[in-house]
Protein backbone atom coordinates (compact mmCIF):
# COMPACT_ATOMS: atom_id res chain seq x y z
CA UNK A 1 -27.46 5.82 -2.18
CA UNK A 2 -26.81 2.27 -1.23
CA UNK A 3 -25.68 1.15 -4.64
CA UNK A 4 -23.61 4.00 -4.89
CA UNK A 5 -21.66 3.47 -1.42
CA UNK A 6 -21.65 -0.28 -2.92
CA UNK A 7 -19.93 0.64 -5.92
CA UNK A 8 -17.50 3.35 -4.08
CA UNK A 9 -16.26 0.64 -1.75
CA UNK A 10 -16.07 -1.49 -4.92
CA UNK A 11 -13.78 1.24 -6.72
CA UNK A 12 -11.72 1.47 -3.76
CA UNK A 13 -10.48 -2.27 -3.10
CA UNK A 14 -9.98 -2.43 -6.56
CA UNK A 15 -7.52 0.58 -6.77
CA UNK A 16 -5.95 -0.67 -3.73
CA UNK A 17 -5.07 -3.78 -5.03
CA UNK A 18 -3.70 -1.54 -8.12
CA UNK A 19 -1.68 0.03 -6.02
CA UNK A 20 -0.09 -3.13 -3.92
CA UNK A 21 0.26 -4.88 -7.70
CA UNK A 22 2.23 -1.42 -8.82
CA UNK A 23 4.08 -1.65 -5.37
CA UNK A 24 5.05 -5.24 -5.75
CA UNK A 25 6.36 -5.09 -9.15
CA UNK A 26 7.84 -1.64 -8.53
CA UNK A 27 11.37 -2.73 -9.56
CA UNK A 28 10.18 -4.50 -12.53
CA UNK A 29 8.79 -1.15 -14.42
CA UNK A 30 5.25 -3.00 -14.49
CA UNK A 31 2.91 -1.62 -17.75
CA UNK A 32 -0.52 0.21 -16.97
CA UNK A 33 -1.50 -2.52 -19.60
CA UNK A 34 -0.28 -5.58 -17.75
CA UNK A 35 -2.10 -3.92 -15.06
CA UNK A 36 -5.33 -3.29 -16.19
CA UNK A 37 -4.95 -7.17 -17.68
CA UNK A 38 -4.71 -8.38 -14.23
CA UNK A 39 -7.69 -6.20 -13.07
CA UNK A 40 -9.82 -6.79 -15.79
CA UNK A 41 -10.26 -2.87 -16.26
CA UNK A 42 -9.22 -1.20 -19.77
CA UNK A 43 -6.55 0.68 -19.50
CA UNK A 44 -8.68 4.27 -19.60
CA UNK A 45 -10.83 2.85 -16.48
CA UNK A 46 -7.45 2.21 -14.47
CA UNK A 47 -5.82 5.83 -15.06
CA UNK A 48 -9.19 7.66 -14.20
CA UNK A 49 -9.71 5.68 -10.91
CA UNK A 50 -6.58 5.54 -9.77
CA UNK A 51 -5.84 9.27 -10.07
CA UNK A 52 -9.44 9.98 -8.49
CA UNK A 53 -8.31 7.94 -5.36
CA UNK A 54 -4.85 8.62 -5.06
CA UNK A 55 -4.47 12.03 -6.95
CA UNK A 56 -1.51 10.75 -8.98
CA UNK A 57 -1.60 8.89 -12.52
CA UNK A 58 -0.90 5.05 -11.97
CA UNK A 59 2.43 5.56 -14.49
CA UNK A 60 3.63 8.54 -12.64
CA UNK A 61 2.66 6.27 -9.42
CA UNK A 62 4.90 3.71 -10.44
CA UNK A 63 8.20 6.11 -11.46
CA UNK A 64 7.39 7.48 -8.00
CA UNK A 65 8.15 4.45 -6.08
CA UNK A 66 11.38 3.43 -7.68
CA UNK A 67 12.93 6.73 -7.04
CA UNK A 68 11.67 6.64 -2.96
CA UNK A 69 13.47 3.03 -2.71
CA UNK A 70 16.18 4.63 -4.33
CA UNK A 71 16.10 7.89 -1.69
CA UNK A 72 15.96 4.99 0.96
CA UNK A 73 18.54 2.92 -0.19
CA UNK A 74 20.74 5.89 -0.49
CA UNK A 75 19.85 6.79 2.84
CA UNK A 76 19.71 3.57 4.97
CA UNK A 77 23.08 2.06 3.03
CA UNK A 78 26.70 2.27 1.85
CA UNK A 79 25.43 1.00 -1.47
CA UNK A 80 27.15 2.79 -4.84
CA UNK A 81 24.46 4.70 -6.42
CA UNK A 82 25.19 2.60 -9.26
CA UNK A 83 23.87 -0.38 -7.47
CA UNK A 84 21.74 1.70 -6.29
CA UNK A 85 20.34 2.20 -9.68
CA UNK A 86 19.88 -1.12 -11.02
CA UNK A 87 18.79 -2.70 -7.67
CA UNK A 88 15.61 0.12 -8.18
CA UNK A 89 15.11 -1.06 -12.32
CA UNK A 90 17.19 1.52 -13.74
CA UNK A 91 19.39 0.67 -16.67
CA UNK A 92 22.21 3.08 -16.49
CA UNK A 93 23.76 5.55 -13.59
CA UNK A 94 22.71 8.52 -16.01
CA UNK A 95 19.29 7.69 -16.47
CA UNK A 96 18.99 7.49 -12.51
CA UNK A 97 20.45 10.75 -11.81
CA UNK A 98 18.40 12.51 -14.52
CA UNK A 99 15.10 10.84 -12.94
CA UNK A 100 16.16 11.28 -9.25
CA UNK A 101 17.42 14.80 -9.82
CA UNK A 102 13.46 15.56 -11.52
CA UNK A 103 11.93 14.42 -8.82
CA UNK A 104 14.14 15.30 -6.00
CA UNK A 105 15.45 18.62 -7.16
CA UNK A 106 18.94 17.10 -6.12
CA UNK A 107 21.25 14.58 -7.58
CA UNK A 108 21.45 10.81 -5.81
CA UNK A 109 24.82 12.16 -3.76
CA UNK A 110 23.51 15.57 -2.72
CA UNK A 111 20.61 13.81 -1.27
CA UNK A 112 22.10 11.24 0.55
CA UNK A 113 24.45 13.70 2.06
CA UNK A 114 21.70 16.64 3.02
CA UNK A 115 19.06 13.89 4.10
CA UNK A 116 21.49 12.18 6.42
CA UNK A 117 22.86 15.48 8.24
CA UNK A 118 18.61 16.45 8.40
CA UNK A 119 17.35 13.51 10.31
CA UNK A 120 20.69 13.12 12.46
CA UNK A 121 20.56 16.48 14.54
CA UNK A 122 16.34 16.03 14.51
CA UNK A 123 16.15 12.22 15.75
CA UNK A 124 15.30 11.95 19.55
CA UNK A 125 17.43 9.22 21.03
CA UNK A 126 15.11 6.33 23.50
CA UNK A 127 17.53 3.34 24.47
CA UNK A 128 15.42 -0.05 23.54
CA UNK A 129 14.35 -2.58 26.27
CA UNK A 130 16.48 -5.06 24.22
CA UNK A 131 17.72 -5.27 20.97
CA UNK A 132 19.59 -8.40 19.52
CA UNK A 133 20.37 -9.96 16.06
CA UNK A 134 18.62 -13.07 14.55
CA UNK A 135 16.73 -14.49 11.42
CA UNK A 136 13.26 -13.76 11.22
CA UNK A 137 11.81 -16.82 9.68
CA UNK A 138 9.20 -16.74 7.03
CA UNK A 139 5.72 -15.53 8.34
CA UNK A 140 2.06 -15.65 7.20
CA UNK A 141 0.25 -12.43 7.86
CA UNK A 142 -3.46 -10.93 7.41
CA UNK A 143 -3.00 -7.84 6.36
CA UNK A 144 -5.14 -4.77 5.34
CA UNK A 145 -3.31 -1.24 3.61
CA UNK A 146 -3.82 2.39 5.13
CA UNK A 147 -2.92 5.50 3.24
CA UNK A 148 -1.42 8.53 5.27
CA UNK A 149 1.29 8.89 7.58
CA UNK A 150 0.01 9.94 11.39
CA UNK A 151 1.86 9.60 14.59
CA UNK A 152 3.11 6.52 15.40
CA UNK A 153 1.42 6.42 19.05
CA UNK A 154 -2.04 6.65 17.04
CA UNK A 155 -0.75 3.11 15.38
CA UNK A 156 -2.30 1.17 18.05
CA UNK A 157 -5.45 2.84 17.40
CA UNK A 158 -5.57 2.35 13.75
CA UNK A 159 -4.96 -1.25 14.26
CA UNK A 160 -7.91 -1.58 16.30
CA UNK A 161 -9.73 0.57 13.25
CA UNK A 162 -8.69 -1.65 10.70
CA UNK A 163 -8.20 -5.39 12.33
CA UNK A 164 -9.75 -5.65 15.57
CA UNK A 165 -13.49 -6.26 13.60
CA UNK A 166 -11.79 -9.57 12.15
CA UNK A 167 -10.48 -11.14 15.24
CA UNK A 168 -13.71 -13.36 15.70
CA UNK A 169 -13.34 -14.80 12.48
CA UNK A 170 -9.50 -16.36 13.67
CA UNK A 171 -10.66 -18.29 16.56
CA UNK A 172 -8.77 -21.13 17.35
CA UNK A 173 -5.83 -19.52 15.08
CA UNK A 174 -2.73 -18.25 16.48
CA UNK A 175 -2.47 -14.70 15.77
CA UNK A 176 -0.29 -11.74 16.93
CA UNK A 177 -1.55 -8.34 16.34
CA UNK A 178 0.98 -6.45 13.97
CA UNK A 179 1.66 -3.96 11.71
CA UNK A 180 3.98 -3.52 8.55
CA UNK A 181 6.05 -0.21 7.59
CA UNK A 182 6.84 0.05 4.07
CA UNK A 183 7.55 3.81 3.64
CA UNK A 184 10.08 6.54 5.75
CA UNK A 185 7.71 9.47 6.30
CA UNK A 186 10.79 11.82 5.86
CA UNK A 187 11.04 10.11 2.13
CA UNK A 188 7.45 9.34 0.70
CA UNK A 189 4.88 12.00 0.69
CA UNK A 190 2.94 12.15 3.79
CA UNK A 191 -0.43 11.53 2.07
CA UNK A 192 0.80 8.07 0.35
CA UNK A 193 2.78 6.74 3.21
CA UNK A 194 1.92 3.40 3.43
CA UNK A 195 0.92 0.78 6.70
CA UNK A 196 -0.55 -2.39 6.64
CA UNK A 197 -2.49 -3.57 10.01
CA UNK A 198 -3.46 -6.69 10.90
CA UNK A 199 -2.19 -10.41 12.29
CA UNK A 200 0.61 -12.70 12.19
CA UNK A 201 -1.10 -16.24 11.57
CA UNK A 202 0.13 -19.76 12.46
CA UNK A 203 -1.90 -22.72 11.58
CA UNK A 204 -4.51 -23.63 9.32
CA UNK A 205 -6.37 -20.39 9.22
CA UNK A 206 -9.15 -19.10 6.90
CA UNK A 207 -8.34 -15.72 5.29
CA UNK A 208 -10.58 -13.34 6.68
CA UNK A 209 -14.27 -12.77 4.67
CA UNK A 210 -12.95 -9.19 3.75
CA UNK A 211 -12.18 -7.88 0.38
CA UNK A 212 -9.91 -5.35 1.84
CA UNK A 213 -7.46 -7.90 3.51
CA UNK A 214 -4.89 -10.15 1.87
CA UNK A 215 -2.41 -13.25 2.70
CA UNK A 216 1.01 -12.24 2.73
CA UNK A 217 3.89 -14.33 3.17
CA UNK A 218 6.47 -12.11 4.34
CA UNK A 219 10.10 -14.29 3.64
CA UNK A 220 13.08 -15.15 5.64
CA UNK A 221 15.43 -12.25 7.01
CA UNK A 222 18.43 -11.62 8.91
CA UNK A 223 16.79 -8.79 11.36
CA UNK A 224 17.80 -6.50 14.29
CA UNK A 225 14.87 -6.88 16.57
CA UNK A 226 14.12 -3.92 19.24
CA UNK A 227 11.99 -4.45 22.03
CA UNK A 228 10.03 -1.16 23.06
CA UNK A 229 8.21 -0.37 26.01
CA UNK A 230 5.48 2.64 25.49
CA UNK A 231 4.40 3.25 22.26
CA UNK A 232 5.87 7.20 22.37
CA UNK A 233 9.23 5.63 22.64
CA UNK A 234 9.02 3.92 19.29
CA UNK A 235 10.43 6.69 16.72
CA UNK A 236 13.42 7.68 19.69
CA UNK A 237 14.23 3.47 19.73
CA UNK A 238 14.44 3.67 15.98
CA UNK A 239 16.67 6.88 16.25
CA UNK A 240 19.23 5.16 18.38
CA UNK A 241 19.57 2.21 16.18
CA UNK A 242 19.98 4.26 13.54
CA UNK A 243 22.62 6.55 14.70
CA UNK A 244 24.18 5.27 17.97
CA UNK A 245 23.69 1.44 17.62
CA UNK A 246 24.26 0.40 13.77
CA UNK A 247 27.30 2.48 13.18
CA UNK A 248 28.83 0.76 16.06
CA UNK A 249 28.02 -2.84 14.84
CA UNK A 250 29.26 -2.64 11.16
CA UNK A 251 25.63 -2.97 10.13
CA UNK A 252 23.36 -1.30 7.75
CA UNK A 253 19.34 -1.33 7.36
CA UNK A 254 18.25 -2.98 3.94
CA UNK A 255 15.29 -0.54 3.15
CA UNK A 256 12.89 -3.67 3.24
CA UNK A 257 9.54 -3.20 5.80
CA UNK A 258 9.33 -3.17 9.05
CA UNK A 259 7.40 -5.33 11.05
CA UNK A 260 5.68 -4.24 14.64
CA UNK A 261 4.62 -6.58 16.69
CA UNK A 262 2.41 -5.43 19.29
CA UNK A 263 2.64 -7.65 22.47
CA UNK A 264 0.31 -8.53 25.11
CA UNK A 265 1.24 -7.05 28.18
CA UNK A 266 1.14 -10.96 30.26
CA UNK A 267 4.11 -11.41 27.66
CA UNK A 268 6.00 -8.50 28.84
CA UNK A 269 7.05 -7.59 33.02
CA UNK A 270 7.02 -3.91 31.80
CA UNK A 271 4.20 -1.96 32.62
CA UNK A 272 3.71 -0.08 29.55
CA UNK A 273 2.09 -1.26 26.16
CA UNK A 274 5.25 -3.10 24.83
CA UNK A 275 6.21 -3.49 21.22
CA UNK A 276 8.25 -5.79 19.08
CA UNK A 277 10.65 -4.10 15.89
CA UNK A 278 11.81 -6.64 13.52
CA UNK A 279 13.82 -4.32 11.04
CA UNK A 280 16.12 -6.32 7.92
CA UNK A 281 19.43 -6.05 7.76
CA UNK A 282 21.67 -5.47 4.70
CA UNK A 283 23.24 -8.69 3.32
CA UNK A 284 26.37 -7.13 2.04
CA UNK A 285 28.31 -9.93 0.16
C-alpha cells in the first residue's frame, strides 16, 4: 500500500508539472511530444496520466487554455479580436472564431458582449481600503498549484493547507504569505481553476525540500494595487475596480495573474484580516 501511495504521489507531481509546462507555453501551441521529451515519459504514458488526473487529454488541455485567455482578453480589454487572436497563438481571425465558437457555443463578439452584461448586474460592489497605481517590481515566489475553484474566504485556509508546513524550512528568509490567481472562475471550468499558494521570498533562500513547490520569478508590471480589509470583501473590491473604478481611469486589466498578498495584521491598523491585490494593467501602446 505504501509503494502504491509512493507511486500515486509520484504520478501526481509529475502531471502537475505537465500541466504548468502546457500552461506556460500555452501561447506557443507546445507538442505532447516536446512534452513528454521534457518529462522523460513516452508520449502514450503522458496522455493516459494526464487524462486520469485531470479528466481531459493533454492536447485538448492545451487548445483549452488558449481559447480561456482569449474569453479573458475579450473580456478584461478593448483589444480587436484580431489581436486578440494572435496574442493567444492563433494564425488567422477565422481560425479563432471557428475554435472559440466550438468551444464556446458563441462567436469571440457575442461573448464578449453577453459575458460583460452577466457579471455586471451580478458583481457586488465593496469600496477598497486603498487602491493606487505603481510598478510591481520583479518578485521571487515559492509556490505550490491547487486545482478547483472554492470561495475565496476559504483562500486563507488553503494557504495554510498547502504552505504553512514549509514555513520552518525559510527561517531567516523574508517571506510574505501569498497567493497567485491565474484563472476567472466565470471563464475556466470550475474543476480546473487554477491557484498557486505559498511565499514571496527575498534573500538567499533555499527552495523548499518539496517536490510539489517551485521557484517562480514573477516579472516587472505596471499594477493597480487594492488594499482589502476582511477576506469576504475581496470578490465585491474586485467588482468595483472592475466596473466603477477602471472605466473611470482610462484603464484596462491585462488578463495576466493576480497576486494576493496576505498581510499581518501589526502591518495593518484595521482590525480585520487585511489583504494586498496586485492586479496588471494593460500596456496599450
Amino acid at each position: 500500500m505504501a509503494a502504491y501511495e509512493t507511486s500515486l504521489s509520484t504520478s501526481l507531481n509529475t502531471m502537475r508539472a505537465a500541466e504548468i509546462w502546457l500552461h506556460e507555453r500555452s501561447g506557443d501551441s507546445p507538442s505532447i511530444r516536446e512534452l513528454a521529451n521534457y518529462l522523460g515519459y513516452s508520449e502514450a504514458q503522458i496522455r493516459r496520466n494526464f487524462n486520469r488526473f485531470f479528466g481531459i487529454s493533454p492536447g485538448r488541455y492545451r487548445d483549452s487554455l488558449r481559447l480561456e485567455r482569449a474569453a479573458l482578453l475579450l473580456c478584461r480589454t478593448p483589444m480587436q479580436v484580431l489581436d486578440v487572436a494572435i496574442s493567444c497563438g492563433y494564425r488567422s481571425h477565422a481560425i479563432f472564431t471557428r475554435a472559440f465558437h466550438g468551444y464556446f457555443g458563441v462567436s469571440p463578439s457575442e461573448y464578449r458582449r453577453r459575458f460583460d452584461d452577466h457579471l455586471r448586474n451580478l458583481a457586488p460592489r465593496h469600496a477598497p481600503e486603498s487602491l493606487s497605481i505603481g510598478i510591481r517590481e520583479e518578485s521571487r515566489y515559492f509556490l505550490t498549484r491547487h486545482y478547483g475553484d472554492v470561495p475565496v474566504t476559504e483562500h486563507p485556509g488553503l494557504w495554510r493547507r498547502y504552505a504553512q508546513q514549509w514555513q520552518p524550512y525559510l527561517k531567516g528568509c523574508e517571506v510574505s504569505r501569498t497567493w497567485v490567481y491565474h484563472d476567472d472562475p466565470n471563464i475556466t471550468p470550475a474543476s480546473r481553476v487554477r491557484i498557486d499558494f505559498g511565499f514571496k521570498v527575498e534573500g538567499d533562500c533555499m527552495t523548499p525540500p518539496a517536490m510539489a513547490f517551485r521557484q517562480v520569478r514573477i516579472p516587472a508590471r505596471r499594477q493597480v494595487k487594492m488594499r482589502v480589509a476582511g477576506r469576504e470583501n475581496i470578490t465585491g473590491a474586485f467588482a468595483y475596480l472592475l466596473y466603477e473604478w477602471l472605466p473611470t481611469h482610462d484603464e484596462w486589466l491585462s488578463g495576466e495573474p493576480v497576486v494576493v498578498t496576505w498581510l499581518d495584521s501589526s502591518s495593518s491598523h484595521s482590525q480585520l484580516e487585511t489583504f494586498e491585490l496586485g492586479i496588471p494593467l494593460l500596456t496599450i501602446h
